[in-house]
C-alpha atoms as a PDB file:
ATOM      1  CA  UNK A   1      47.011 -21.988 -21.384  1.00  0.00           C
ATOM      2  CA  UNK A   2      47.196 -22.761 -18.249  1.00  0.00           C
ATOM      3  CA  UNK A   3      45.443 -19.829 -16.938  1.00  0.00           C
ATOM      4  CA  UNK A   4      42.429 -20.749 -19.144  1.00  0.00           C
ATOM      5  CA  UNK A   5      42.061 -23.823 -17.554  1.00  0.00           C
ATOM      6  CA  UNK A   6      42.419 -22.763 -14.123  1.00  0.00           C
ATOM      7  CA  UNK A   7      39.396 -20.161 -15.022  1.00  0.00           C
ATOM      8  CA  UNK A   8      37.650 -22.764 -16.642  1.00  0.00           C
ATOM      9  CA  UNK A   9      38.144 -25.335 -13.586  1.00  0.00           C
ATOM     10  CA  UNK A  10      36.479 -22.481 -11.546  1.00  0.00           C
ATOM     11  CA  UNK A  11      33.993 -22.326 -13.239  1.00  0.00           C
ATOM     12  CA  UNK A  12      32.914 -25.667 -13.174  1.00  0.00           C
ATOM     13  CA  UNK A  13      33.411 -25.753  -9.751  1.00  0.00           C
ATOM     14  CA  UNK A  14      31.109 -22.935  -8.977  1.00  0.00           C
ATOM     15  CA  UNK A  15      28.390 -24.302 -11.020  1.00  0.00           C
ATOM     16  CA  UNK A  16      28.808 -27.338  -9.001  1.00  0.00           C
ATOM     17  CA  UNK A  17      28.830 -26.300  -5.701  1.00  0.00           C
ATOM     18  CA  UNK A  18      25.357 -24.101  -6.688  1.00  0.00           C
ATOM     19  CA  UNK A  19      23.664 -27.444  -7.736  1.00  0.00           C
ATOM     20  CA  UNK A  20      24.472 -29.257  -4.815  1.00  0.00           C
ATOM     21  CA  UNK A  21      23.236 -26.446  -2.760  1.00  0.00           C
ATOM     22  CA  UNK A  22      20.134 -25.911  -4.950  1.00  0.00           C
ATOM     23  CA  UNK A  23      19.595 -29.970  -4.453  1.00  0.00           C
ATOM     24  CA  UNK A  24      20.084 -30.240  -1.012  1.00  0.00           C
ATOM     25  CA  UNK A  25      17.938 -26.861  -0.356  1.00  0.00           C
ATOM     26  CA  UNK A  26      15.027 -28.794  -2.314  1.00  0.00           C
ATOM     27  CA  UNK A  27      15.140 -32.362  -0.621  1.00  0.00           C
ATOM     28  CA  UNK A  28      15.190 -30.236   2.806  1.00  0.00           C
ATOM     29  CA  UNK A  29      12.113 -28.199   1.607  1.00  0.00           C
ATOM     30  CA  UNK A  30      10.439 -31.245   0.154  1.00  0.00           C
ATOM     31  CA  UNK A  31      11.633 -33.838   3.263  1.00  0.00           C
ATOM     32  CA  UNK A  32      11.316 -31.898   6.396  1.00  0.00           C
ATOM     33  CA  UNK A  33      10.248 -28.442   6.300  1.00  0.00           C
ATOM     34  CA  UNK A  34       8.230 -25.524   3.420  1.00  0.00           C
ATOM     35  CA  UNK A  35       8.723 -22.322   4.149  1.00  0.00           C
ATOM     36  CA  UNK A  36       5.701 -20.147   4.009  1.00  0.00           C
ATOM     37  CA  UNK A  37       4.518 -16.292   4.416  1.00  0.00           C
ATOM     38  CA  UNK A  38       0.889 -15.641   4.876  1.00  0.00           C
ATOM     39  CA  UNK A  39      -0.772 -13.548   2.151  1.00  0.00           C
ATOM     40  CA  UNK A  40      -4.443 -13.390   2.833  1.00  0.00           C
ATOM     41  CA  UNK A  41      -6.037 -12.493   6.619  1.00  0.00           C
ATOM     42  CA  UNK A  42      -8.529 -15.017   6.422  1.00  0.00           C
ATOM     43  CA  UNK A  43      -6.634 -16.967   9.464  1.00  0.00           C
ATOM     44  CA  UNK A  44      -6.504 -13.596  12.376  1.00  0.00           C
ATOM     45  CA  UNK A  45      -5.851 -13.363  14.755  1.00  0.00           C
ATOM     46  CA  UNK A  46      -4.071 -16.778  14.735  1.00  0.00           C
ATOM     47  CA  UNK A  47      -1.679 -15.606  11.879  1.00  0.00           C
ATOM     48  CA  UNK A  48      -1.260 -12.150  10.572  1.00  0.00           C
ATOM     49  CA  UNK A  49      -0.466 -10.819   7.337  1.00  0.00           C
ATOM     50  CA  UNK A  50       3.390 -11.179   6.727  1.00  0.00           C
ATOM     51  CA  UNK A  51       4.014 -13.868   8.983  1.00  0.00           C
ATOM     52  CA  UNK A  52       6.816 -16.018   7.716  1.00  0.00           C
ATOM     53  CA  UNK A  53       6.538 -19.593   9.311  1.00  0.00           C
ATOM     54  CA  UNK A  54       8.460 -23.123   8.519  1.00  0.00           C
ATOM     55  CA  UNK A  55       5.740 -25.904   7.646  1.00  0.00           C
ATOM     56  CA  UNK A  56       6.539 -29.318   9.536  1.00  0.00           C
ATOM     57  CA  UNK A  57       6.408 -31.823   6.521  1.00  0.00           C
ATOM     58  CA  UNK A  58       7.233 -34.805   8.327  1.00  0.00           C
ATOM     59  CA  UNK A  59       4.560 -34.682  10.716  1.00  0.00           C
ATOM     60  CA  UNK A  60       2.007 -36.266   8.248  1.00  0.00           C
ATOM     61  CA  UNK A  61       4.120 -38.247   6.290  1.00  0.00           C
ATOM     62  CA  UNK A  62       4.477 -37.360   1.896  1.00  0.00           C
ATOM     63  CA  UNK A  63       2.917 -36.971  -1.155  1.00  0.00           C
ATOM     64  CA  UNK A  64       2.936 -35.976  -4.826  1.00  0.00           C
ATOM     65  CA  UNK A  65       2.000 -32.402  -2.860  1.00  0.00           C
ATOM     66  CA  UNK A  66       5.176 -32.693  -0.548  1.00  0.00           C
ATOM     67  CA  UNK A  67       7.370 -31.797  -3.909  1.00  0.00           C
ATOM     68  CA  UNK A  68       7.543 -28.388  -4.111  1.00  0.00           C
ATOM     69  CA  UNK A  69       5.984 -25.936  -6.795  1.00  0.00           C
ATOM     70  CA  UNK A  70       8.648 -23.139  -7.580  1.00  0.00           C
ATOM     71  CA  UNK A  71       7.185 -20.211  -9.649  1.00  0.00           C
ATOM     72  CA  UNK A  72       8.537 -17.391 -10.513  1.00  0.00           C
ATOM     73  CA  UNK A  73       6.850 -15.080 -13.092  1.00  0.00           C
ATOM     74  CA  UNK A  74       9.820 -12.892 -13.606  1.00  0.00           C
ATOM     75  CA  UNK A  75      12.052 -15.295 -14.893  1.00  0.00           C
ATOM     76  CA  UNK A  76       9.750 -18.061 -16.566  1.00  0.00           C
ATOM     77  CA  UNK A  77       9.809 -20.609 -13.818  1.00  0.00           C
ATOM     78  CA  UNK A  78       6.862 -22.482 -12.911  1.00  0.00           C
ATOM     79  CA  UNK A  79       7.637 -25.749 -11.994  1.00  0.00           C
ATOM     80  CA  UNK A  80       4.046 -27.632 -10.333  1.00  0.00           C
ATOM     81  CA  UNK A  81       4.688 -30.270  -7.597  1.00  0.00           C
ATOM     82  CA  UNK A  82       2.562 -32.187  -9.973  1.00  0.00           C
ATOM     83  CA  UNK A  83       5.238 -31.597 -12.448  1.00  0.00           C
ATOM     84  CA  UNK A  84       7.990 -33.530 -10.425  1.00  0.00           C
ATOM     85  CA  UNK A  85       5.884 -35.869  -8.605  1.00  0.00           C
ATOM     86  CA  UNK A  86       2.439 -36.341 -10.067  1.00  0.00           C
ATOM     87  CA  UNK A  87       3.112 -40.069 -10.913  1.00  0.00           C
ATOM     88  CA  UNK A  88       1.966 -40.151  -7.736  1.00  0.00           C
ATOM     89  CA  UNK A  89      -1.036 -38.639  -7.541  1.00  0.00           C
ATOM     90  CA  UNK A  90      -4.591 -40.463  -7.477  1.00  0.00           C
ATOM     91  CA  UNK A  91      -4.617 -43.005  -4.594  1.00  0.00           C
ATOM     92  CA  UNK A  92      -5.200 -40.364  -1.761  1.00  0.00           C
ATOM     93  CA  UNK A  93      -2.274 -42.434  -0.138  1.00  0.00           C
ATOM     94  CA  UNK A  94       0.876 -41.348   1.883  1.00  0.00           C
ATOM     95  CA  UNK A  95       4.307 -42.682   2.590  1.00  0.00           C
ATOM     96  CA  UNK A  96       4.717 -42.558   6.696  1.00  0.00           C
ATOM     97  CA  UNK A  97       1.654 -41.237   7.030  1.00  0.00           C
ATOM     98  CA  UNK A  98       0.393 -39.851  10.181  1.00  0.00           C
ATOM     99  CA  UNK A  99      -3.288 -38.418  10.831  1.00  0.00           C
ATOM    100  CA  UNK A 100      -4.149 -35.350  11.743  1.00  0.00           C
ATOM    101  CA  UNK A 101      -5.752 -33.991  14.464  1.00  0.00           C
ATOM    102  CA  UNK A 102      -8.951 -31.895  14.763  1.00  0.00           C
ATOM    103  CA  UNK A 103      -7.833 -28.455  15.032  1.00  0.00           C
ATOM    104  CA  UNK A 104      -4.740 -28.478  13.099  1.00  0.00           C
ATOM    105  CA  UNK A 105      -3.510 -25.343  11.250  1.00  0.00           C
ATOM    106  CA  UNK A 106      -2.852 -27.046   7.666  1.00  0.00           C
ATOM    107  CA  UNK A 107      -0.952 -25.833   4.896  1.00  0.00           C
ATOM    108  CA  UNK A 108      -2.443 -27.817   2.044  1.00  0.00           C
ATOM    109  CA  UNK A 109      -2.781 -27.671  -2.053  1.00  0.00           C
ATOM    110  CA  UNK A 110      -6.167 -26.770  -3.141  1.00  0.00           C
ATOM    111  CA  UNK A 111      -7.709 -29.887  -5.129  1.00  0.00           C
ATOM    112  CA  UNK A 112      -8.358 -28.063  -8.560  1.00  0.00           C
ATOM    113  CA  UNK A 113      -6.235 -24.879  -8.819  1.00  0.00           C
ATOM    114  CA  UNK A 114      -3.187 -26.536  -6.720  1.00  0.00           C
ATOM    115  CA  UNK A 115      -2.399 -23.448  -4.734  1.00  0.00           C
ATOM    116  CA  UNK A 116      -1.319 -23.632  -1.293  1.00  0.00           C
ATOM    117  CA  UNK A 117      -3.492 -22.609   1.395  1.00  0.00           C
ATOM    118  CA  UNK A 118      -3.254 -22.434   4.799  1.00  0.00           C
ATOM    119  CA  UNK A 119      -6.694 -23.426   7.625  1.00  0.00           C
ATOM    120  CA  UNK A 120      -7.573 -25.112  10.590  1.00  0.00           C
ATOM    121  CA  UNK A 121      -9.091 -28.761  10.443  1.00  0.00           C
ATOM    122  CA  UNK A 122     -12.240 -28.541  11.767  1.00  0.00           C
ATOM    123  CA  UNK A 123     -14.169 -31.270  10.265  1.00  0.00           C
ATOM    124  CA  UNK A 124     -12.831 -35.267  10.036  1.00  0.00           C
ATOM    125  CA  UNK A 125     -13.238 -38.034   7.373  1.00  0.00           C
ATOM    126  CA  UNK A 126     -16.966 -38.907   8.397  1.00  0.00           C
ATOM    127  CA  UNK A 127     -18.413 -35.761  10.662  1.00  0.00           C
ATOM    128  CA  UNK A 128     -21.007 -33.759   9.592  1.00  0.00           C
ATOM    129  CA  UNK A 129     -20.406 -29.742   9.576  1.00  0.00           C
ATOM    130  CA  UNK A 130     -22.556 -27.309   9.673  1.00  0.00           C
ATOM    131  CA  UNK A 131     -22.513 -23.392  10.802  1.00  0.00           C
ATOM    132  CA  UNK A 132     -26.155 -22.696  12.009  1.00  0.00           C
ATOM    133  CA  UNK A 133     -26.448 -18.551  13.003  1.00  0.00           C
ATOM    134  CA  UNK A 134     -22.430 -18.359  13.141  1.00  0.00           C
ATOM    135  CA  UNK A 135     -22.088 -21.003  15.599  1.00  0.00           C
ATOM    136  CA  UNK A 136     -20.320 -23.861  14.133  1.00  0.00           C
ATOM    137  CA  UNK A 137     -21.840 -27.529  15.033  1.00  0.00           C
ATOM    138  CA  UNK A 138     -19.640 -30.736  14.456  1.00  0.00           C
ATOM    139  CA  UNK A 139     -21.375 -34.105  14.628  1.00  0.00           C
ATOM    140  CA  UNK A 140     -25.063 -32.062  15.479  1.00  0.00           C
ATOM    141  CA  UNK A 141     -23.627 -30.635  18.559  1.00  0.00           C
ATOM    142  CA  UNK A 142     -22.744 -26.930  18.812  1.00  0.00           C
ATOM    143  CA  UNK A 143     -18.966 -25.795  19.888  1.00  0.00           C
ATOM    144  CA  UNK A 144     -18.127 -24.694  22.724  1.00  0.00           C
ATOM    145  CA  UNK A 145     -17.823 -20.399  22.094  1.00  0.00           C
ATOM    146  CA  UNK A 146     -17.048 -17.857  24.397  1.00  0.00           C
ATOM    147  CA  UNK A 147     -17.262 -13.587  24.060  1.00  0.00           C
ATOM    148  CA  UNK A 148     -13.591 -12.216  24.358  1.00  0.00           C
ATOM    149  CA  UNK A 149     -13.446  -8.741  22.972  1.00  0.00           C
ATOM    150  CA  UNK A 150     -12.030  -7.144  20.154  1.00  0.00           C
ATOM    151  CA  UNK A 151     -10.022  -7.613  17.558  1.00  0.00           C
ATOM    152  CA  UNK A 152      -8.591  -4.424  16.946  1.00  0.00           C
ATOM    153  CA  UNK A 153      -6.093  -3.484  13.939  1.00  0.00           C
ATOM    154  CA  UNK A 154      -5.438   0.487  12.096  1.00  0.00           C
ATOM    155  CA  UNK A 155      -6.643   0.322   8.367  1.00  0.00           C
ATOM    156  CA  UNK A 156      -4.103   0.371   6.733  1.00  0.00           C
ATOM    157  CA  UNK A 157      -3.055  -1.654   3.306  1.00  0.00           C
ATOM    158  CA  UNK A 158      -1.428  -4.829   4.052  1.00  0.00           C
ATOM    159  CA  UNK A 159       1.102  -6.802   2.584  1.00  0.00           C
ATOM    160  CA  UNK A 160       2.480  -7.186  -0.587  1.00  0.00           C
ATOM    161  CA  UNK A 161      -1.026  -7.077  -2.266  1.00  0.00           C
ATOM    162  CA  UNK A 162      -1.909  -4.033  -0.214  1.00  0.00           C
ATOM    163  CA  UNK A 163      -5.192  -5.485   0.984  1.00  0.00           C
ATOM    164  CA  UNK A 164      -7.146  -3.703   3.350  1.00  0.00           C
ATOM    165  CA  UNK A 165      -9.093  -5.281   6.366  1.00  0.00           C
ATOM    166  CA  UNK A 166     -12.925  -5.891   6.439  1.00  0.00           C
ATOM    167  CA  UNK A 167     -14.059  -3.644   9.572  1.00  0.00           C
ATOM    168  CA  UNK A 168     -17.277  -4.387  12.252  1.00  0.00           C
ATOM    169  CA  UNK A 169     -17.809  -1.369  13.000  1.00  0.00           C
ATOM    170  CA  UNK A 170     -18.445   0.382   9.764  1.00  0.00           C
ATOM    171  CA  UNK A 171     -16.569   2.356   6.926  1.00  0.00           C
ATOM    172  CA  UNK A 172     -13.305   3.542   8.564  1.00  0.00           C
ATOM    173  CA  UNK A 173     -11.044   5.915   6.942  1.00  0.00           C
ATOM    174  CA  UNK A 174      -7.298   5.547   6.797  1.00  0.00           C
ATOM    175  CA  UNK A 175      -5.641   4.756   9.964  1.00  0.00           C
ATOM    176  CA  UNK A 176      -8.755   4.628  11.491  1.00  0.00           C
ATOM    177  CA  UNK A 177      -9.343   1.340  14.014  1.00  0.00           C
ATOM    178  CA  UNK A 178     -10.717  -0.678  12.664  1.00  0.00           C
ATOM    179  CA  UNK A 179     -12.906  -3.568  14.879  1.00  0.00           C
ATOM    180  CA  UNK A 180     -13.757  -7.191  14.840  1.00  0.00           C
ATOM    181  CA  UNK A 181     -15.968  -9.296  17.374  1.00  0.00           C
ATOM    182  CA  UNK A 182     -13.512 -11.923  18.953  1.00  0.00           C
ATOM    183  CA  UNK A 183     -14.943 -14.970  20.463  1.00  0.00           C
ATOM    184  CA  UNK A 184     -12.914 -17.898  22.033  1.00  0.00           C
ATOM    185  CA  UNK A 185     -13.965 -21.439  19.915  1.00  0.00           C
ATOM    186  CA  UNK A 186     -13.298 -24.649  21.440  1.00  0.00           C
ATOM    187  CA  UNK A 187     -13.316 -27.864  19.565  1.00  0.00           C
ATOM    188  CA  UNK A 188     -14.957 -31.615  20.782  1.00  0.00           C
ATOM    189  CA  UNK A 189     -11.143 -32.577  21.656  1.00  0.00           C
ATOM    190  CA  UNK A 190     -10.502 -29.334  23.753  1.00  0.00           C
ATOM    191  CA  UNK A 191      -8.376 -27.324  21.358  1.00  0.00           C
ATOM    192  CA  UNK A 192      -9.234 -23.664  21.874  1.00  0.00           C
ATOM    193  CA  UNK A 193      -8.676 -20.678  19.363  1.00  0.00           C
ATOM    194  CA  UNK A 194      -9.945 -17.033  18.814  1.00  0.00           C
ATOM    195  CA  UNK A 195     -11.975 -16.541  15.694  1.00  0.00           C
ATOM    196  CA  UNK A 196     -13.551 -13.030  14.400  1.00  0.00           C
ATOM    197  CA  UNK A 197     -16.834 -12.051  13.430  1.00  0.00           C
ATOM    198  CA  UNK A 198     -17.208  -8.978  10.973  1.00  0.00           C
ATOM    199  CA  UNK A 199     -20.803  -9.094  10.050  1.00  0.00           C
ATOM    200  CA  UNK A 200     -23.743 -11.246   9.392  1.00  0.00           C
ATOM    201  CA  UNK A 201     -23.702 -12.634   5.958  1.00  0.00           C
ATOM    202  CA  UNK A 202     -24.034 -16.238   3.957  1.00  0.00           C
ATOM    203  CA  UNK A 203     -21.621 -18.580   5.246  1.00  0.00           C
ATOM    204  CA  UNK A 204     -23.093 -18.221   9.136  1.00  0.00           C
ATOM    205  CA  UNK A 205     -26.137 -19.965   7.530  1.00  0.00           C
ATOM    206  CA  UNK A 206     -24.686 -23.365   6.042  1.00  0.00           C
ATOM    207  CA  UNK A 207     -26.262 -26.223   5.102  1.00  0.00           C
ATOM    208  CA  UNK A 208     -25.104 -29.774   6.162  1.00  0.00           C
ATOM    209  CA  UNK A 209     -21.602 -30.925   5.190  1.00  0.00           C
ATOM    210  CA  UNK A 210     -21.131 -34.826   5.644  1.00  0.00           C
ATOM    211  CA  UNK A 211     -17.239 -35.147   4.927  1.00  0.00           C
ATOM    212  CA  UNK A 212     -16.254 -38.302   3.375  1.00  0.00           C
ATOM    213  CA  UNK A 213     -13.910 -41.254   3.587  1.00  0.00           C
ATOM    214  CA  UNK A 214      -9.886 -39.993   2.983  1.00  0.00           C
ATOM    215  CA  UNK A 215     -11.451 -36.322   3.430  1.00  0.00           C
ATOM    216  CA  UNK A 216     -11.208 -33.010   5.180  1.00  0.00           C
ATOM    217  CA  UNK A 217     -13.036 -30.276   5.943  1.00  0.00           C
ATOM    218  CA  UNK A 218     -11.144 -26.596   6.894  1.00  0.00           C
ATOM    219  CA  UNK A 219     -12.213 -23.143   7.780  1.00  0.00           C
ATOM    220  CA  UNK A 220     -10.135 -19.749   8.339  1.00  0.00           C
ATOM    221  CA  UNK A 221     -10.057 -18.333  11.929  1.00  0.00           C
ATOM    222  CA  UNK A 222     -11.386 -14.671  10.369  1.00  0.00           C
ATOM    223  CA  UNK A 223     -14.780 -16.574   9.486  1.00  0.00           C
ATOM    224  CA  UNK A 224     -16.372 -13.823   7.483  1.00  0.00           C
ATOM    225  CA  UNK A 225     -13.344 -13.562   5.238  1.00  0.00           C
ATOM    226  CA  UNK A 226     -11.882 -16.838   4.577  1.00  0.00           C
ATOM    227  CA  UNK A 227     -12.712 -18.749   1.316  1.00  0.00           C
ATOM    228  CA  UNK A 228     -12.729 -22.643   3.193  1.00  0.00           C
ATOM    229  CA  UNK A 229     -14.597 -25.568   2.501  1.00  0.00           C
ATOM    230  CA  UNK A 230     -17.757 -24.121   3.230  1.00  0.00           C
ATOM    231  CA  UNK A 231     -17.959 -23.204  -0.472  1.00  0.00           C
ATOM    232  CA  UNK A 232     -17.422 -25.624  -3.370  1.00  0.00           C
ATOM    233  CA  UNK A 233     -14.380 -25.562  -5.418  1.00  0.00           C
ATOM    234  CA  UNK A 234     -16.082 -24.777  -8.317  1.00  0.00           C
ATOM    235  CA  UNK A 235     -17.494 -21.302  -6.794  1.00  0.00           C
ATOM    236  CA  UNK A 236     -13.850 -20.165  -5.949  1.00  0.00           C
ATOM    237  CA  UNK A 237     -13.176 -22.268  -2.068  1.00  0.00           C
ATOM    238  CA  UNK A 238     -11.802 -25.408  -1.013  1.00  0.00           C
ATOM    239  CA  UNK A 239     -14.287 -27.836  -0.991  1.00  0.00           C
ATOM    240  CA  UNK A 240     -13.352 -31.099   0.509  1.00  0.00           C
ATOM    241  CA  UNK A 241      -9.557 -31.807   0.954  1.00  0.00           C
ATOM    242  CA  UNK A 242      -8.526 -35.162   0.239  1.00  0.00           C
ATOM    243  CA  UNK A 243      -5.594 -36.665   2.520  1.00  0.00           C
ATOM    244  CA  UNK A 244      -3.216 -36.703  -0.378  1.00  0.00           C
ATOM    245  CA  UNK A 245      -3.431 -32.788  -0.646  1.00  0.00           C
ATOM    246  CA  UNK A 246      -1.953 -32.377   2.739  1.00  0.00           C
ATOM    247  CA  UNK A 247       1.210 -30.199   2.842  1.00  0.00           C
ATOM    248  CA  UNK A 248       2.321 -30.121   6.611  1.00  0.00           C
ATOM    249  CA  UNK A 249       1.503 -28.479   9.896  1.00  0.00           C
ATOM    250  CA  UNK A 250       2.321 -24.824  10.854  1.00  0.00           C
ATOM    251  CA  UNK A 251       3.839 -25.200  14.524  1.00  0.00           C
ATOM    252  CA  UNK A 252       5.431 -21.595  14.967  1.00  0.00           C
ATOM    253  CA  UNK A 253       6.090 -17.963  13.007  1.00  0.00           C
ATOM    254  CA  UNK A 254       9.475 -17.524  12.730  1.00  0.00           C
ATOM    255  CA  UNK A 255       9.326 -13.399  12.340  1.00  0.00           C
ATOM    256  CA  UNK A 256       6.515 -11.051  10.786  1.00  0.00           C
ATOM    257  CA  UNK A 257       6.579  -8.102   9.095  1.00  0.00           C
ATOM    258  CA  UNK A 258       3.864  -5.147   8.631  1.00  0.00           C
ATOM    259  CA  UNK A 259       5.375  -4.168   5.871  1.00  0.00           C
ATOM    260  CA  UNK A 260       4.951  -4.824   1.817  1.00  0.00           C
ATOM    261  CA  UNK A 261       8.261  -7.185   1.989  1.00  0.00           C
ATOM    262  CA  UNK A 262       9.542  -9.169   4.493  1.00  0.00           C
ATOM    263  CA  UNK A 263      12.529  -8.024   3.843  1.00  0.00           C
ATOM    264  CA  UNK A 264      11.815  -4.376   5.943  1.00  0.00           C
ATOM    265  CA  UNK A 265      13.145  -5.636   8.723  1.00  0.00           C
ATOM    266  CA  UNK A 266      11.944  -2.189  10.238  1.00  0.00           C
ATOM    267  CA  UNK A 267       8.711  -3.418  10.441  1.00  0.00           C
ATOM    268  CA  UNK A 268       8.902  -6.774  11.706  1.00  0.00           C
ATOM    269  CA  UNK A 269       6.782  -7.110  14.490  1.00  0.00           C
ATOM    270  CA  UNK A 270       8.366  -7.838  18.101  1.00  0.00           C
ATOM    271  CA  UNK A 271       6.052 -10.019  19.790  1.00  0.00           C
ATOM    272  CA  UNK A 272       5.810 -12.370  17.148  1.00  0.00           C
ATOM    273  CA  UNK A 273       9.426 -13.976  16.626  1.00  0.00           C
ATOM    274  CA  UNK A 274       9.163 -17.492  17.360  1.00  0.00           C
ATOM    275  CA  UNK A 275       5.613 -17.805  18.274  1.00  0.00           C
ATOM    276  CA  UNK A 276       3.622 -20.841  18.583  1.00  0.00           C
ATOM    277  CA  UNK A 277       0.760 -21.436  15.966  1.00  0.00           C
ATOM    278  CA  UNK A 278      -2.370 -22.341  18.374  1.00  0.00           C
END
């Protein structure tokens, strides 16, 4: 008998010690910082496919979207941070809120389909936006922008999702090189950043975006292939993000990987542990 309960003890202990570790794993993720691994390219050169970076939570204060969303299709969990903490939702209101600053790379939940996404803060509650011949223009006055180069990466598919890059210079075969204009973009309060330039299309000819009150207005680094808030929510982008939708600020990569998992350590890329998100 006493065997049984000594087994039985165990158990119970075990199952304890995972809940306190599953509970304190989810107040630090929801308190202080989110992980987060970058699916789409639509922010190159600044982040890369595979990129695995920690989210600073704390840095503009919480939300119903600082609760985290788990999901996980394979087992049947999809838990929404609306789910846990969407009592709060509604005012566009945060608890130690802090603002934040043009030029900010954002991790935030999309208003309608609550996904997280990850842009720089270009546009602030009250500036007008607008991207006249692929030269953006805050407030009616154009950015400072600068030629530097090319953006060079091998097609290849990348990522979990396999995608393959959108190419400059033309249809290029596997491992070919494939190109992108780079041009240095500097913002009315001095932050500077490379964005890329694949071809001439649409959203290089914009009309005028006045952002309002509690508002924010973001666009991806790779600016031919970033769905941002140059297009409306309800035609697949982003819209205008209110305040309350704000996740955190990415401040440095932690380790990246080239390959389909970040788990092939094999093909984490070198020059990228511990880099600073600019």
């Amino acid at each position: 008998m006493a065997a049984k309960e000594k087994t039985g003890n165990a158990i119970v202990e075990t199952i304890k010690t995972i809940a306190w570790a599953l509970l304190i794993a989810g107040a630090f993720r929801t308190l202080f910082f989110q992980p987060f691994w970058i699916p789409s390219g639509s922010m190159k050169e600044t982040l890369l496919i595979g990129d695995f970076l920690f989210v600073n939570k704390m840095v503009y204060g919480y939300s119903y979207a600082s609760c985290p969303t788990l999901k996980i299709p394979a087992v049947g969990l999809n838990v929404d941070a609306e789910d846990i903490c969407g009592v709060f939702d509604g005012d566009n209101t945060r608890l130690f809120g802090g603002e934040p600053e043009r030029g900010d790379v954002v991790v935030f939940r999309h208003p309608v389909s609550g996904h997280d996404y990850i842009k720089r803060l270009i546009g602030l509650s009250g500036d007008t936006v607008q991207v006249k011949a692929g030269v953006l223009h805050i407030n009616g006055e154009p950015v400072g922008l600068q030629d530097a180069g090319q953006f060079e990466e091998i097609m290849t598919p990348q990522g979990p999702q396999g995608l393959r890059p959108r190419c400059e210079n033309g249809p290029v075969g596997a491992g070919g090189q494939c190109d992108k204009s780079r041009q240095i973009e500097t913002l009315p309060n001095g932050v500077e950043y490379a964005v890329l330039n694949i071809s001439d299309q649409q959203s290089d000819r914009t009309g005028i975006y006045s952002v309002p009150e509690g508002h924010f207005f973001f666009m991806g680094d790779n600016r031919d292939n970033s769905a941002d808030s140059r297009l409306a929510q309800q035609a697949g982008g982003v819209g205008f993000v209110p305040y309350e939708n704000l996740i955190g600020r990415a401040d440095r990569i932690m380790f990246s990987s080239a390959g389909r998992s970040m788990l092939y350590f094999w093909t984490w890329r070198s020059d990228r542990f511990f880099k600073a998100v600019k």
